[in-house]
C-alpha atoms as a PDB file:
ATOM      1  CA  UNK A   1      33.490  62.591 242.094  1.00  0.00           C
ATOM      2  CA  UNK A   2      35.650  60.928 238.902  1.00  0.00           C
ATOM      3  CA  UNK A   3      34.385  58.336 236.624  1.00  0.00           C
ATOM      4  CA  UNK A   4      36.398  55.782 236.453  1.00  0.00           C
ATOM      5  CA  UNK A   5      36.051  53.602 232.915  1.00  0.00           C
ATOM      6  CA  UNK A   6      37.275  50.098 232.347  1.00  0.00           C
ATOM      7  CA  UNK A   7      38.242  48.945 228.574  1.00  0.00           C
ATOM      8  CA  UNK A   8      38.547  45.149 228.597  1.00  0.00           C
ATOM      9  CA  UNK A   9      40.131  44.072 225.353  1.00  0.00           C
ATOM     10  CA  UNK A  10      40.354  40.478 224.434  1.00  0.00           C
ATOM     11  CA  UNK A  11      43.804  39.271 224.818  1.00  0.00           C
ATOM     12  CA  UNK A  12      44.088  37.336 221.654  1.00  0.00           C
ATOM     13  CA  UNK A  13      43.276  40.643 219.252  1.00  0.00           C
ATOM     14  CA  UNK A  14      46.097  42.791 221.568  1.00  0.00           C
ATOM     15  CA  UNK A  15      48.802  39.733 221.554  1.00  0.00           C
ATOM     16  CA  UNK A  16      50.408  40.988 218.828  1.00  0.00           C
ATOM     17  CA  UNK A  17      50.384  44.546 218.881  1.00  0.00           C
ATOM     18  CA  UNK A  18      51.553  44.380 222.182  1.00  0.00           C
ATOM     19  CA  UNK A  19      54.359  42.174 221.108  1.00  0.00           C
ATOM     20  CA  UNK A  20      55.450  44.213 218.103  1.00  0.00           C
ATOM     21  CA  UNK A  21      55.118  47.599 220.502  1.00  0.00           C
ATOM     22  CA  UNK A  22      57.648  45.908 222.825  1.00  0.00           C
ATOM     23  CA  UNK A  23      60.245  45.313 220.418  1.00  0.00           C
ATOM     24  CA  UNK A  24      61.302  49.168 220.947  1.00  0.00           C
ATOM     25  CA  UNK A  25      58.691  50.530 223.026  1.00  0.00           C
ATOM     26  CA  UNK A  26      58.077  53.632 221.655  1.00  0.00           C
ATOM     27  CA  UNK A  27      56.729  56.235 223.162  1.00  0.00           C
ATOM     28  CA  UNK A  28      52.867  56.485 223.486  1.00  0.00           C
ATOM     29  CA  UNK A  29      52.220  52.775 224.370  1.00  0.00           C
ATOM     30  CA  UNK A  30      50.987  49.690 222.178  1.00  0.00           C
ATOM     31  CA  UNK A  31      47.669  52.219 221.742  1.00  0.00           C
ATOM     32  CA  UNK A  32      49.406  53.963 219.326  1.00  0.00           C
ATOM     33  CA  UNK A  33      49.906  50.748 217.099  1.00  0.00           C
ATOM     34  CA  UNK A  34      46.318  49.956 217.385  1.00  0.00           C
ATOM     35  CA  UNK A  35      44.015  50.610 213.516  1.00  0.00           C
ATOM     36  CA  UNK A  36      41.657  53.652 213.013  1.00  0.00           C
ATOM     37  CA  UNK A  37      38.771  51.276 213.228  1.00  0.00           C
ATOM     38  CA  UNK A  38      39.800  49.991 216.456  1.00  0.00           C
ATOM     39  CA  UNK A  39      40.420  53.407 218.559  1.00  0.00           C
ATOM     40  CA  UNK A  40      37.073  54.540 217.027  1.00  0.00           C
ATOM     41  CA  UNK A  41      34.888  51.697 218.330  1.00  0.00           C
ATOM     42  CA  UNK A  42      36.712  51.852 221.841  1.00  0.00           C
ATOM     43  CA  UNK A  43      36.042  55.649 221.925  1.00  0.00           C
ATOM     44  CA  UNK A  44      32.571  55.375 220.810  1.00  0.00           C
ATOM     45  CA  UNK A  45      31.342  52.154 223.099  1.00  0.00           C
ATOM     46  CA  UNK A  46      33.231  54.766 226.000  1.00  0.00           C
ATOM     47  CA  UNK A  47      31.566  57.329 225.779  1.00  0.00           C
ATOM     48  CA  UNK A  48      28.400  55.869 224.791  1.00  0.00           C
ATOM     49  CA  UNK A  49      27.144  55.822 228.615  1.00  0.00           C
ATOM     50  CA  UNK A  50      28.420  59.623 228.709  1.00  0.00           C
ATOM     51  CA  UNK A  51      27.256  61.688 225.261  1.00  0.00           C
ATOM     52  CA  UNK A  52      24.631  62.104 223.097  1.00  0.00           C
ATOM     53  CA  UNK A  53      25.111  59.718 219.589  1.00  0.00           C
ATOM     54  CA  UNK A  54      25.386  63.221 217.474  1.00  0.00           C
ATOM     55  CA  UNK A  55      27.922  64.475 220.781  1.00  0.00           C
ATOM     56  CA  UNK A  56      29.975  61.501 220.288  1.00  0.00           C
ATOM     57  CA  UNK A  57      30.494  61.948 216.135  1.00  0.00           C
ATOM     58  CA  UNK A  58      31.099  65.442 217.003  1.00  0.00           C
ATOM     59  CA  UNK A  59      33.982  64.407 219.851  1.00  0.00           C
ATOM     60  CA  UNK A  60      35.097  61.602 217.401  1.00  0.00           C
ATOM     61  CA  UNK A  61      36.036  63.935 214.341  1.00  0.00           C
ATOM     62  CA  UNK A  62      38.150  66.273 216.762  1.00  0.00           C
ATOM     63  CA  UNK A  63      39.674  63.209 218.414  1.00  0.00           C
ATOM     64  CA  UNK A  64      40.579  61.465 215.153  1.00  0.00           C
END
């Protein structure tokens, strides 16, 4: 059996990103526009329900 996760981002803080990502759409998605700050907090509130605090530092620095 797969886990399936669900990331529901307010529309109003992706707006733009997604609008400046579609200008060319490169490759990777509007992700790949999204700050440092942000992809950490979405990774960490992910996997929250999954690791260990100290697991998911540990996952985070090879991530980032």
């Amino acid at each position: 059996m797969e886990d399936i996760v669900l990331v529901s981002i307010p529309l109003n803080q992706t707006r733009d990103i997604y609008r400046k990502w579609s200008l060319d759409k490169s490759g990777g998605g509007p992700d790949k526009l999204w700050t440092q700050d942000t992809k950490e907090t979405i990774f960490k509130e992910v996997m929250k329900d999954f690791l260990a605090p100290k697991e998911i530092q540990e996952q985070w620095g090879k991530v980032k």
